[in-house]
C-alpha atoms as a PDB file:
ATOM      1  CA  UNK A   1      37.527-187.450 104.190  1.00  0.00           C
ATOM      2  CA  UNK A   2      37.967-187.041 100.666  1.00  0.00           C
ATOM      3  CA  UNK A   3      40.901-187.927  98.579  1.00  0.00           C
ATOM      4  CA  UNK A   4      42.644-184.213  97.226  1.00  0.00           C
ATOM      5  CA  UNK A   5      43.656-184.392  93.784  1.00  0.00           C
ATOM      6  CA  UNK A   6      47.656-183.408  93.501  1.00  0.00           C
ATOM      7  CA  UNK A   7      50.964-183.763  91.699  1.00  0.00           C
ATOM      8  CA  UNK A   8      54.459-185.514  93.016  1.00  0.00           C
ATOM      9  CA  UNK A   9      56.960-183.138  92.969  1.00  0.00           C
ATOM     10  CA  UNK A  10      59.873-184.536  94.608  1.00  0.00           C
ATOM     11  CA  UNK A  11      60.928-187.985  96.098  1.00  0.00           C
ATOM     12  CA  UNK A  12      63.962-188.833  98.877  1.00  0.00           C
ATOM     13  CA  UNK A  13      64.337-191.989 100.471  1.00  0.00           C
ATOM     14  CA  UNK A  14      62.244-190.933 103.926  1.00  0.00           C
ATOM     15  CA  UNK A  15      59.345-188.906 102.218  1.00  0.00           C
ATOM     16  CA  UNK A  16      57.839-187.316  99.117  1.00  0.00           C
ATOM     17  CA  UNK A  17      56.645-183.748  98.454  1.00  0.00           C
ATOM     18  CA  UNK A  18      53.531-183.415  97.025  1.00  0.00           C
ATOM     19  CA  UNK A  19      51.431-180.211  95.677  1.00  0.00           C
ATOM     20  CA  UNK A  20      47.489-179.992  95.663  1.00  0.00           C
ATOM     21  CA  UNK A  21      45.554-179.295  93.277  1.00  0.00           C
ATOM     22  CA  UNK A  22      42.783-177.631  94.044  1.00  0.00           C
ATOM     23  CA  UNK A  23      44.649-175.960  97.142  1.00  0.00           C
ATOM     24  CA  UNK A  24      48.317-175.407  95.812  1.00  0.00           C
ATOM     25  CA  UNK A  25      50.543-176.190  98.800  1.00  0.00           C
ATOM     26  CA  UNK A  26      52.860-178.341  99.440  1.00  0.00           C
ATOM     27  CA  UNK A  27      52.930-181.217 101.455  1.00  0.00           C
ATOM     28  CA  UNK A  28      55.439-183.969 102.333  1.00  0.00           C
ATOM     29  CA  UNK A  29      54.045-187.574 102.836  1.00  0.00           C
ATOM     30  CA  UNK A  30      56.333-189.730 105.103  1.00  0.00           C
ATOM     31  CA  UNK A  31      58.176-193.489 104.238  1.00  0.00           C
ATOM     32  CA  UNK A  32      55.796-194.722 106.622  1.00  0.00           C
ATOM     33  CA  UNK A  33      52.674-193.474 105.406  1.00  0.00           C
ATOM     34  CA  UNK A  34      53.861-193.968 101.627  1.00  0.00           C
ATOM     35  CA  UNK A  35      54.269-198.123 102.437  1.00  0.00           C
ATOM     36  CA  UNK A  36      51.267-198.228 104.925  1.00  0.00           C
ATOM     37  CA  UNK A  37      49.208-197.818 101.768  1.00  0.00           C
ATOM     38  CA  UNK A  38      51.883-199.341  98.765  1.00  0.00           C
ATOM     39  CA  UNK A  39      54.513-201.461 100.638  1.00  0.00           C
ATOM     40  CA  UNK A  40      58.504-201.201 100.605  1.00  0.00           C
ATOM     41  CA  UNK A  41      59.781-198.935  98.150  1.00  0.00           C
ATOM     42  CA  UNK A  42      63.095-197.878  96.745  1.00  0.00           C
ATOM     43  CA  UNK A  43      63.758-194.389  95.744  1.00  0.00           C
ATOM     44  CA  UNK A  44      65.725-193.532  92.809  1.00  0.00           C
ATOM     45  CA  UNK A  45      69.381-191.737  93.297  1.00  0.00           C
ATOM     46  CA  UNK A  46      68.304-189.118  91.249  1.00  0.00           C
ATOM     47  CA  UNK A  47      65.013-188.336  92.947  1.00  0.00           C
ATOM     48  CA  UNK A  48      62.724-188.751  90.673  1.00  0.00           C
ATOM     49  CA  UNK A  49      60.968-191.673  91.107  1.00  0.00           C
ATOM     50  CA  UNK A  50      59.589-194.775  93.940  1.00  0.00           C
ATOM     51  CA  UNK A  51      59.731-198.473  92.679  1.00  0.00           C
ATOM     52  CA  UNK A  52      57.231-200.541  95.177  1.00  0.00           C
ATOM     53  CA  UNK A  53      57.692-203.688  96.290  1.00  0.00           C
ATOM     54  CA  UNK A  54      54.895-205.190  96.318  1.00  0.00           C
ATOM     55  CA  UNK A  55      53.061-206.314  92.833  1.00  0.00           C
ATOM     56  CA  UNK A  56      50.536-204.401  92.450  1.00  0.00           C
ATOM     57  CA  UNK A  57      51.708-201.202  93.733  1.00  0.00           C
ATOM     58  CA  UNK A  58      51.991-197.688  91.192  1.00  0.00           C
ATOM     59  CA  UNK A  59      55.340-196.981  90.449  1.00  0.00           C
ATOM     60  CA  UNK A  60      55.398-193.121  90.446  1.00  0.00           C
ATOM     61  CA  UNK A  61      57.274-190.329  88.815  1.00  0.00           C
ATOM     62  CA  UNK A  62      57.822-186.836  89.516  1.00  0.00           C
ATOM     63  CA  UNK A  63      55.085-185.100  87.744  1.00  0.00           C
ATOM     64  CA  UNK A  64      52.904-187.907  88.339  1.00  0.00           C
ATOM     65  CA  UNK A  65      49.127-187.820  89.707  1.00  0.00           C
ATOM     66  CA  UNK A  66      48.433-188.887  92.955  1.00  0.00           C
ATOM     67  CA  UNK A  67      45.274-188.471  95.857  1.00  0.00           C
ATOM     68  CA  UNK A  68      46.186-188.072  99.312  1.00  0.00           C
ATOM     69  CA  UNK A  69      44.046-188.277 101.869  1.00  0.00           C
ATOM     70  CA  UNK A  70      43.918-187.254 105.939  1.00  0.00           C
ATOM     71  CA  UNK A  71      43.938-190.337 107.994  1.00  0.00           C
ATOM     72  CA  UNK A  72      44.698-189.170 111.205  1.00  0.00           C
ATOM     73  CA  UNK A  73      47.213-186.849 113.360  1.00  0.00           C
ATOM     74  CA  UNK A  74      49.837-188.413 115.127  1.00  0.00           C
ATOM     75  CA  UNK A  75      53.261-187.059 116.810  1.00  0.00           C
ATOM     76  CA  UNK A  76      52.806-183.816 115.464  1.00  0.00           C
ATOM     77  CA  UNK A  77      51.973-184.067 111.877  1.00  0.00           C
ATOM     78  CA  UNK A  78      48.989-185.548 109.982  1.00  0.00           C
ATOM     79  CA  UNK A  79      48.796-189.027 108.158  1.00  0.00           C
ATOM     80  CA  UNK A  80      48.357-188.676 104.938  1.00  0.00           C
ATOM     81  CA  UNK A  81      47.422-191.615 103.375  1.00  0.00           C
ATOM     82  CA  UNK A  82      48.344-191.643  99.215  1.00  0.00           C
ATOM     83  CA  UNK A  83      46.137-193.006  96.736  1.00  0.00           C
ATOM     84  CA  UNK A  84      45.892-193.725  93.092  1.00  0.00           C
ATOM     85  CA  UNK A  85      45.007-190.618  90.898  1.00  0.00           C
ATOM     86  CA  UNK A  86      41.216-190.397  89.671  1.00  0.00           C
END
């Protein structure tokens, strides 16, 4: 499956909401999901950024670019694997 194009909108410490681009809705990608592809992250206090772990890893801001892809479907929601933008 291909990797849909869309912006961060909002981060907390258990997920992050995420808009597409070429489909605007919203989705919300979950901790585990988020350091399945990037590692252990921190969120910021004031929500409006992640700080990985590992080096290597994006550090990402609200407003920033970001793919997400379908991975699979498990307990209810789908896996959403996030990916560099481009």
């Amino acid at each position: 499956r291909p990797a849909r194009p869309g912006t961060l909108l909002g981060v907390q410490a258990s997920r992050v909401f995420v808009e597409l681009d070429d489909f605007p809705i919203e989705l919300k990608v979950y901790r585990p999901d988020l350091e399945a592809a990037w590692g252990p992250f921190e969120a910021a206090r004031d929500g409006t950024a992640l700080v990985f772990e590992r080096p290597g890893a994006p550090s990402l801001r609200v407003g920033d670019a970001v793919g997400l892809r379908v991975v699979g479907h498990e307990a209810g929601h789908w896996q959403l694997r996030p990916e560099p933008a481009g």
